[in-house]
N, C-alpha and C. Protein backbone atom coordinates (compact mmCIF):
# COMPACT_ATOMS: atom_id res chain seq x y z
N UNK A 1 -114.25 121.59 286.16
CA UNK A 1 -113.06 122.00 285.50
C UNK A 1 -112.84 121.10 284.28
N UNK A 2 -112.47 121.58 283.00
CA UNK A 2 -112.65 120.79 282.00
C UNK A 2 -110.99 120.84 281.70
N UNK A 3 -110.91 119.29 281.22
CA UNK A 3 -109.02 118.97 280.96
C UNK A 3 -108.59 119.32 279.87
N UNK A 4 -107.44 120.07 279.19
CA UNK A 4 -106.90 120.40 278.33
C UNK A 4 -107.22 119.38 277.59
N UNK A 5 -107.82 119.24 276.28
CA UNK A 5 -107.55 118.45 275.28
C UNK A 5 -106.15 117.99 274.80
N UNK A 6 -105.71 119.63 273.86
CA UNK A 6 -104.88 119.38 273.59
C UNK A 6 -103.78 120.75 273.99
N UNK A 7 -102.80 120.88 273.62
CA UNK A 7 -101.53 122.16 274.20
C UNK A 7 -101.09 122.03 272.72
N UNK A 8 -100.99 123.68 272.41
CA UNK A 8 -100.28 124.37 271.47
C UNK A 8 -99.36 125.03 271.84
N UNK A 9 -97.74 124.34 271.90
CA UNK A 9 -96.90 125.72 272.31
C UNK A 9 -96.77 127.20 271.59
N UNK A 10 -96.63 128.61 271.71
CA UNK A 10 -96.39 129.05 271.42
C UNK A 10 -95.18 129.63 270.98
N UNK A 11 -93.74 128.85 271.71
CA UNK A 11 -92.72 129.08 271.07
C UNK A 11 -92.08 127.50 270.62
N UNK A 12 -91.81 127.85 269.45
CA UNK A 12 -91.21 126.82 268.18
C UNK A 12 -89.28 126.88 268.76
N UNK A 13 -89.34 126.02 268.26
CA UNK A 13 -87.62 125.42 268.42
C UNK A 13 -87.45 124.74 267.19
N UNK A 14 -85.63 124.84 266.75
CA UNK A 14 -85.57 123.50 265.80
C UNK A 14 -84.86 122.69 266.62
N UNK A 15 -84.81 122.59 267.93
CA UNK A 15 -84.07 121.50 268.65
C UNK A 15 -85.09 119.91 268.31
N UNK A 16 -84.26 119.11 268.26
CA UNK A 16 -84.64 117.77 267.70
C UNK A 16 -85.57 117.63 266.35
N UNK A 17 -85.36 118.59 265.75
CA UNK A 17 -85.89 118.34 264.08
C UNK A 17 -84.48 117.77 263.07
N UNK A 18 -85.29 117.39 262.26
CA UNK A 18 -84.22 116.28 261.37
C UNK A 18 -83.48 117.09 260.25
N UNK A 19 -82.31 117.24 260.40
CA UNK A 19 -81.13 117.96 259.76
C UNK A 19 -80.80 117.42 258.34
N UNK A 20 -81.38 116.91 256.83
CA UNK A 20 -80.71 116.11 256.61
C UNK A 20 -79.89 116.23 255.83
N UNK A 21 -78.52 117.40 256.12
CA UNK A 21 -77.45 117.09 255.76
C UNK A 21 -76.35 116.22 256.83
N UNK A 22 -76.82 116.21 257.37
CA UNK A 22 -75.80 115.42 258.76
C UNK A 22 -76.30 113.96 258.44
N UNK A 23 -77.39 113.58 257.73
CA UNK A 23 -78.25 111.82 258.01
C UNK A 23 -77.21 111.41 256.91
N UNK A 24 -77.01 110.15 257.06
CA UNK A 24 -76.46 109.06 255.84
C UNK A 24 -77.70 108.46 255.04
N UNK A 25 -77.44 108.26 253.86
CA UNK A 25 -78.09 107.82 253.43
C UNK A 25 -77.93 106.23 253.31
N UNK A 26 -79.51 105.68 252.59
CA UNK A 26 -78.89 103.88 252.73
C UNK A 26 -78.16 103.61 251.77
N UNK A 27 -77.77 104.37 251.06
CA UNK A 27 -76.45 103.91 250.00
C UNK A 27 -75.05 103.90 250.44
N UNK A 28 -74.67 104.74 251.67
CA UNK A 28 -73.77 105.19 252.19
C UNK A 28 -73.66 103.79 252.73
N UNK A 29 -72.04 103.51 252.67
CA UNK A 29 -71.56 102.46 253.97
C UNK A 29 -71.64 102.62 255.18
N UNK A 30 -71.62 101.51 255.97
CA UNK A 30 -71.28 102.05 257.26
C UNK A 30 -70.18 102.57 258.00
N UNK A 31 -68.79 102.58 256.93
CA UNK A 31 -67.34 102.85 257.28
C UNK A 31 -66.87 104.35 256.65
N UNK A 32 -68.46 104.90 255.88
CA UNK A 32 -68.16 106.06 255.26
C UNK A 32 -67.89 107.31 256.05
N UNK A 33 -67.16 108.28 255.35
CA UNK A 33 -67.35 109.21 256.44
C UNK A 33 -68.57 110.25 256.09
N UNK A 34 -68.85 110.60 257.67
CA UNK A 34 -70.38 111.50 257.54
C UNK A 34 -70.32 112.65 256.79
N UNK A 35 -71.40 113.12 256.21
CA UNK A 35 -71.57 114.18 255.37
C UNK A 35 -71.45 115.33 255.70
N UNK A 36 -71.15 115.80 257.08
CA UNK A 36 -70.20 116.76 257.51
C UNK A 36 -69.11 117.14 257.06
N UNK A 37 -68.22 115.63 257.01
CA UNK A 37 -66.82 116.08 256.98
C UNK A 37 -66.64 115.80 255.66
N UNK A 38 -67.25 115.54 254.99
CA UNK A 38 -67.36 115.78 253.59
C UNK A 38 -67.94 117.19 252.78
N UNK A 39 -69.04 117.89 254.02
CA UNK A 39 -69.28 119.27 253.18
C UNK A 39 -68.36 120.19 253.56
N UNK A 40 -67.45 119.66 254.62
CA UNK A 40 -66.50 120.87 255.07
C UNK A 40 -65.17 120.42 254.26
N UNK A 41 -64.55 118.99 253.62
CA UNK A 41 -63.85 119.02 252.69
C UNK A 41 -64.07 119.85 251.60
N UNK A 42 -65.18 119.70 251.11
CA UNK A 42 -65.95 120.57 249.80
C UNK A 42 -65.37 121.96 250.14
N UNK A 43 -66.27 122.39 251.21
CA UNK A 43 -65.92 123.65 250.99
C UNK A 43 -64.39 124.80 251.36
N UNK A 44 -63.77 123.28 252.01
CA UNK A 44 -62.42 123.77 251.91
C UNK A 44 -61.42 123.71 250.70
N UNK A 45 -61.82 122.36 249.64
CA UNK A 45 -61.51 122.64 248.15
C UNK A 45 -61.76 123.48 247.54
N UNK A 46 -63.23 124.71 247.87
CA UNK A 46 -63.48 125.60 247.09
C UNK A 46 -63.02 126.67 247.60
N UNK A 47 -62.26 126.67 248.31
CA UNK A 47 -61.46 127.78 249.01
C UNK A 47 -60.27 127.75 248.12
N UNK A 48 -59.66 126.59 248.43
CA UNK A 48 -58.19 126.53 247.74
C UNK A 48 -58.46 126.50 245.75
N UNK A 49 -60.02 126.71 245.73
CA UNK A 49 -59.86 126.60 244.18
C UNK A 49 -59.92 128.15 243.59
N UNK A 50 -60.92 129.33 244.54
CA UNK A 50 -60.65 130.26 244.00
C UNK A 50 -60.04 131.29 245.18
N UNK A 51 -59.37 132.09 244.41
CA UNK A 51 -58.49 133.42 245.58
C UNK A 51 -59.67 134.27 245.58
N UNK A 52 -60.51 134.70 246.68
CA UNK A 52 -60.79 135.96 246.15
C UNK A 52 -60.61 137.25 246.51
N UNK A 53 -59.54 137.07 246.87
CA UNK A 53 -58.48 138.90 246.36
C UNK A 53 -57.89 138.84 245.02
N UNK A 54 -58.11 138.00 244.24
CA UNK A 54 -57.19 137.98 243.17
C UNK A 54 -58.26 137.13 241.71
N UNK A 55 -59.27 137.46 241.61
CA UNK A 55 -60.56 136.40 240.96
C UNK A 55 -60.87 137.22 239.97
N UNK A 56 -61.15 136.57 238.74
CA UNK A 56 -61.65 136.99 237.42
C UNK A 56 -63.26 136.63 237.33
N UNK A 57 -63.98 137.72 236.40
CA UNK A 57 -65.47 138.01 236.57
C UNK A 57 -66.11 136.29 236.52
N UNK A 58 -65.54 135.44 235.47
CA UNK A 58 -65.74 134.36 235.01
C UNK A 58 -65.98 133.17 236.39
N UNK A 59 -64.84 133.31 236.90
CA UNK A 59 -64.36 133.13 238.36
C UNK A 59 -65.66 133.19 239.61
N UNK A 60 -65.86 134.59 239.39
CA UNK A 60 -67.49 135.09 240.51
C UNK A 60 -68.22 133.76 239.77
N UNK A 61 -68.35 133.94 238.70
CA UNK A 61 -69.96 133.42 238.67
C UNK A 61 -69.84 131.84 238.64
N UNK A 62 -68.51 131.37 238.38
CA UNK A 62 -69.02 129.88 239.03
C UNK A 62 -68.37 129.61 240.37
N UNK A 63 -67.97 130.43 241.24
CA UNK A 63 -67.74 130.30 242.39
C UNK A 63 -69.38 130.42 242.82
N UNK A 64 -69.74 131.66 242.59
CA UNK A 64 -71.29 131.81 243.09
C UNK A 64 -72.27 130.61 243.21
N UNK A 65 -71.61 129.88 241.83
CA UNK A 65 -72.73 128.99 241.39
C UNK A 65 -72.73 127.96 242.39
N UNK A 66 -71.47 127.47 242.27
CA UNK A 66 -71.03 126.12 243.57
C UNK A 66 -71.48 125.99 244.58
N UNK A 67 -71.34 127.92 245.51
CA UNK A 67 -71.28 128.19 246.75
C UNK A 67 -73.20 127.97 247.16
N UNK A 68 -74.04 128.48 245.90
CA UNK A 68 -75.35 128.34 246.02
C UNK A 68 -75.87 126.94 245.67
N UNK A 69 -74.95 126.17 245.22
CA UNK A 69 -75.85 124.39 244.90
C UNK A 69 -75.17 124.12 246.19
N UNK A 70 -74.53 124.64 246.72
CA UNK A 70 -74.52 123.39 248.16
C UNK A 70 -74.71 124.52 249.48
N UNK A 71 -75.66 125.15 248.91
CA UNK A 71 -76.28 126.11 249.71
C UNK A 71 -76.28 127.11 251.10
N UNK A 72 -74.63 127.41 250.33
CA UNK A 72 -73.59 127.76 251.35
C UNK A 72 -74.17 129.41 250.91
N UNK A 73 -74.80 130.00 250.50
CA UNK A 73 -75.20 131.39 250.53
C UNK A 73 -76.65 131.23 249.38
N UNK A 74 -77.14 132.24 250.05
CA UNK A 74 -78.92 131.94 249.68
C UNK A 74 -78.69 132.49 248.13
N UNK A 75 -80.08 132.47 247.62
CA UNK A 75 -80.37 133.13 246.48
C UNK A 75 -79.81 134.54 246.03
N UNK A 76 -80.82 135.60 247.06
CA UNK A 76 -80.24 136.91 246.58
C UNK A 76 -78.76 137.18 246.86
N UNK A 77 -78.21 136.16 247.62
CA UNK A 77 -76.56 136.19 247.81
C UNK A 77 -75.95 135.86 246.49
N UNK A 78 -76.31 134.82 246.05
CA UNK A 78 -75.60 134.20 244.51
C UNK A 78 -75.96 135.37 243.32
N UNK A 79 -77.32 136.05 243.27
CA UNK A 79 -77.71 136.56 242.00
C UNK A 79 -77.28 138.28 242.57
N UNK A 80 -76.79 138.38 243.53
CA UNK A 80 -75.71 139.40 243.81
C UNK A 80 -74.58 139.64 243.34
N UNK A 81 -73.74 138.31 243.68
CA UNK A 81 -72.31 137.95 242.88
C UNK A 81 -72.60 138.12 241.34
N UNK A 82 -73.68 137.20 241.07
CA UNK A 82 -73.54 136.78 239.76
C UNK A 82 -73.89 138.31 238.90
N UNK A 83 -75.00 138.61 239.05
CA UNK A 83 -74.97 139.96 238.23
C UNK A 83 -74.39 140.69 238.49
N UNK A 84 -73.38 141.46 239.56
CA UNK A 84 -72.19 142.28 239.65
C UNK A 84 -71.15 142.02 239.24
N UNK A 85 -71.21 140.69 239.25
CA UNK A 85 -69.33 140.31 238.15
C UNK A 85 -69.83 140.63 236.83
N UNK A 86 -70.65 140.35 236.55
CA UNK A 86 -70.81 140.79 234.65
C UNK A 86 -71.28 142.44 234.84
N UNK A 87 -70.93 143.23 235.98
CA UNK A 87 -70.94 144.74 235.43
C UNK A 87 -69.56 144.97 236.04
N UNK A 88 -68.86 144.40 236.54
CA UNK A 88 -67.49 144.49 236.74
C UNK A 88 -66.66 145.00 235.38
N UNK A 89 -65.38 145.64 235.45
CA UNK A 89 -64.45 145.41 234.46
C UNK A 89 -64.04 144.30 233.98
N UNK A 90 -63.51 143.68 232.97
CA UNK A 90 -62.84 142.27 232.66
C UNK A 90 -61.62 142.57 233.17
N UNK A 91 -61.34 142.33 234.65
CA UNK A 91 -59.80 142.21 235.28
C UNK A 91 -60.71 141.43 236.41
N UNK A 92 -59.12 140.86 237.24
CA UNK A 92 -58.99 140.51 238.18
C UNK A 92 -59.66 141.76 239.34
N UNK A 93 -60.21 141.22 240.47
CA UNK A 93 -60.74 142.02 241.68
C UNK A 93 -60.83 141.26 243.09
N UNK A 94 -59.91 141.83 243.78
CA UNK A 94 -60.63 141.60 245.04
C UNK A 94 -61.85 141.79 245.85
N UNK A 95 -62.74 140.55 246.04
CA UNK A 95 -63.89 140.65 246.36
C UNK A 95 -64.11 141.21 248.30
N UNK A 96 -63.19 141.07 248.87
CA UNK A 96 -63.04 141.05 249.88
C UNK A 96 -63.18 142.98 250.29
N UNK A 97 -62.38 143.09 249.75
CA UNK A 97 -62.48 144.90 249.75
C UNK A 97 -63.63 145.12 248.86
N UNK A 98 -63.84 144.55 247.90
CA UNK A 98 -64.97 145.39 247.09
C UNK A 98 -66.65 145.31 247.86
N UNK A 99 -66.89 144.41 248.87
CA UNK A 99 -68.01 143.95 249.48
C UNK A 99 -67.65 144.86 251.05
N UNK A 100 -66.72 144.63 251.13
CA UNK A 100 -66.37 145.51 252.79
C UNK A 100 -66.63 146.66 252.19
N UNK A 101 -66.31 147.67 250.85
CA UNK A 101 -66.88 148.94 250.89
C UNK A 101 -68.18 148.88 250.67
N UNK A 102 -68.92 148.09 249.73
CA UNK A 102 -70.41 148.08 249.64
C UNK A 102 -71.32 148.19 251.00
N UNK A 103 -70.38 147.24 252.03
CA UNK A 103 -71.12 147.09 253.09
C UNK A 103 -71.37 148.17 254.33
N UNK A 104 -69.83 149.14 253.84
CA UNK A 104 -69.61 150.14 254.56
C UNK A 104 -70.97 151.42 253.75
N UNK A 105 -71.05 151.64 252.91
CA UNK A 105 -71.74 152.35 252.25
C UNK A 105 -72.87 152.18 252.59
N UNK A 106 -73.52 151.05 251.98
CA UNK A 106 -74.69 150.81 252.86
C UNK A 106 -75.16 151.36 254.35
N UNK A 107 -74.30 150.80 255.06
CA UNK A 107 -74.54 151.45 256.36
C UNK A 107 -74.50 152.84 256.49
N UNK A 108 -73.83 153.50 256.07
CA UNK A 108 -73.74 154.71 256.21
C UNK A 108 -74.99 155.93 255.79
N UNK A 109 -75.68 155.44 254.07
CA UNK A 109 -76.51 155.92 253.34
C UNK A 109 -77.87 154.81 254.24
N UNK A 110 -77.97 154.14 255.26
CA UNK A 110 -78.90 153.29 255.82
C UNK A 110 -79.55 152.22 254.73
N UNK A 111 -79.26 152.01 253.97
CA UNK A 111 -79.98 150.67 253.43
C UNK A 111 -79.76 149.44 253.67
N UNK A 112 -80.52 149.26 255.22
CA UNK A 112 -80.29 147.57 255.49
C UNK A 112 -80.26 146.74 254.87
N UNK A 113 -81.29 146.52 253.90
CA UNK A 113 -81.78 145.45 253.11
C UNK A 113 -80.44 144.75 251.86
N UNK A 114 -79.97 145.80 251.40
CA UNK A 114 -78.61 145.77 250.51
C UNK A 114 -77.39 145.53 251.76
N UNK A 115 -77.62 146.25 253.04
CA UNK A 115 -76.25 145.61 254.00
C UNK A 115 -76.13 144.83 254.06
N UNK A 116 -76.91 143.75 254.78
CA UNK A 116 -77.18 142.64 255.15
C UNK A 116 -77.04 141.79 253.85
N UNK A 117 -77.43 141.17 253.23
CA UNK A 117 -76.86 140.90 251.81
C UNK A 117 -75.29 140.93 251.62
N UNK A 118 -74.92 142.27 251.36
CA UNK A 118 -73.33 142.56 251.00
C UNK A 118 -72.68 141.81 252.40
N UNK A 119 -73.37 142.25 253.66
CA UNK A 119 -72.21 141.44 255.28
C UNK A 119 -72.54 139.83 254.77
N UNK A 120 -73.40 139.19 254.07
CA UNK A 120 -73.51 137.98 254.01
C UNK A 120 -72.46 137.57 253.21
N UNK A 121 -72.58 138.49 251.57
CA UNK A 121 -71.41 137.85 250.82
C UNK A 121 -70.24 138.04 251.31
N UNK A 122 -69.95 139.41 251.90
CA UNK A 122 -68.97 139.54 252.71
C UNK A 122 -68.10 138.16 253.80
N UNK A 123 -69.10 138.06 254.31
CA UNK A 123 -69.02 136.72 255.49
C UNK A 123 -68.14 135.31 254.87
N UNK A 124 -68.63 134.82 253.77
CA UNK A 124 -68.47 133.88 252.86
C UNK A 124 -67.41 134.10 252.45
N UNK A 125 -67.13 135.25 251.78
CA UNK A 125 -65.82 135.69 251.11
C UNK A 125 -64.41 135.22 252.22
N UNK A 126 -64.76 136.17 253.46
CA UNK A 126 -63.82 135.78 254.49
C UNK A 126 -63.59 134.33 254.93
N UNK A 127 -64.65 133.40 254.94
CA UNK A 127 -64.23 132.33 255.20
C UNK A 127 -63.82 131.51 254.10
N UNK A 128 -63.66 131.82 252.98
CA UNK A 128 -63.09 131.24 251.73
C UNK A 128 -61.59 131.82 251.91
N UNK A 129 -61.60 133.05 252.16
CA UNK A 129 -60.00 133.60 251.95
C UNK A 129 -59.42 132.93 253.35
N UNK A 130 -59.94 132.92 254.31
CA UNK A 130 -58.94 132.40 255.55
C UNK A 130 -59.06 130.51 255.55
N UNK A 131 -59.49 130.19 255.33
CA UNK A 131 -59.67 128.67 254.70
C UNK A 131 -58.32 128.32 253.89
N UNK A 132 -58.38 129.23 252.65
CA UNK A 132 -56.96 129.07 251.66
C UNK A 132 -55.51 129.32 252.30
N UNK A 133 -55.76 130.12 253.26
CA UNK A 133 -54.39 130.57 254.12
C UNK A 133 -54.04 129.50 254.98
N UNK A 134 -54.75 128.48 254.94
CA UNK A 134 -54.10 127.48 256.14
C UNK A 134 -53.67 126.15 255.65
N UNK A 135 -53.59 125.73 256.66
CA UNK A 135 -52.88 124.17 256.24
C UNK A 135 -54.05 122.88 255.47
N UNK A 136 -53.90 122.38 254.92
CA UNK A 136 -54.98 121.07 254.55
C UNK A 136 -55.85 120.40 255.64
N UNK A 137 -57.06 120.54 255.39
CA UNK A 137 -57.47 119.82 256.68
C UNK A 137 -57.31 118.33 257.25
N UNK A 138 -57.04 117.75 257.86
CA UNK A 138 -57.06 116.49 258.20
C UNK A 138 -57.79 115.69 259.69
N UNK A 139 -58.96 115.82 259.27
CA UNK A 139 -60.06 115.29 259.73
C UNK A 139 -60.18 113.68 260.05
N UNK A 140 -60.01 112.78 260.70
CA UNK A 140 -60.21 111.90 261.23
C UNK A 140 -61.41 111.42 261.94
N UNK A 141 -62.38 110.64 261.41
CA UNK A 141 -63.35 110.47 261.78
C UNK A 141 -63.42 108.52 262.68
């Protein structure tokens, strides 16, 4: 009987792989607070910075921009926003209804590929608008 050399699992996990937005860096103090509660400050400032039931085209595209450098929605999510606000009208729009019908449409005419996308920006949108509706966070670490 000959002994396993070596074992290849066949199913992958990311349990215990290295996250590193959660790591400190060695510049960081040791009294700092972790980069958690700092990306969830962030992205609760960018809640309270734009409305979006109430957002100008100008508005989309550097919300988009923000939301994709700290890689809170992928690529084809940002260059979604971004090239649909510049075929928008120049007014104010609620993004919240305008992505819930895209998303409804989609489904209906079956084009996953565009659903999924629109439920993503969709997704984002909602947690930006219910973020702004609440109280300041106060996080204690």
């Amino acid at each position: 009987m000959n002994p396993v050399s070596s074992f290849s699992p066949s199913i992958t996990t990311s349990l215990n792989t290295k996250d590193t937005r959660h790591q400190h860096t060695n510049s960081e103090s040791a009294n700092s607070k972790p980069k958690v509660v700092l990306e969830a400050q962030d992205f609760y400032d960018m809640a309270n910075k734009y409305n979006v039931k109430n957002i100008s085209n100008n508005e989309i595209m550097q919300m988009s921009q923000e939301l994709f450098s700290k890689q809170e929605i992928s690529l084809q999510a940002h260059a979604t926003l971004t090239l649909d606000s510049r075929k928008l009208e120049p007014r104010n729009h609620n993004l919240i209804n305008e992505y819930k019908t895209r998303a409804e449409l989609n489904q209906r005419i079956t084009e996953s590929g565009n659903m999924l996308n629109n439920k993503e920006v969709l997704e984002i949108l909602i947690k930006l608008d219910t973020l702004k509706s609440r109280e300041p966070l106060n996080i204690k670490v």
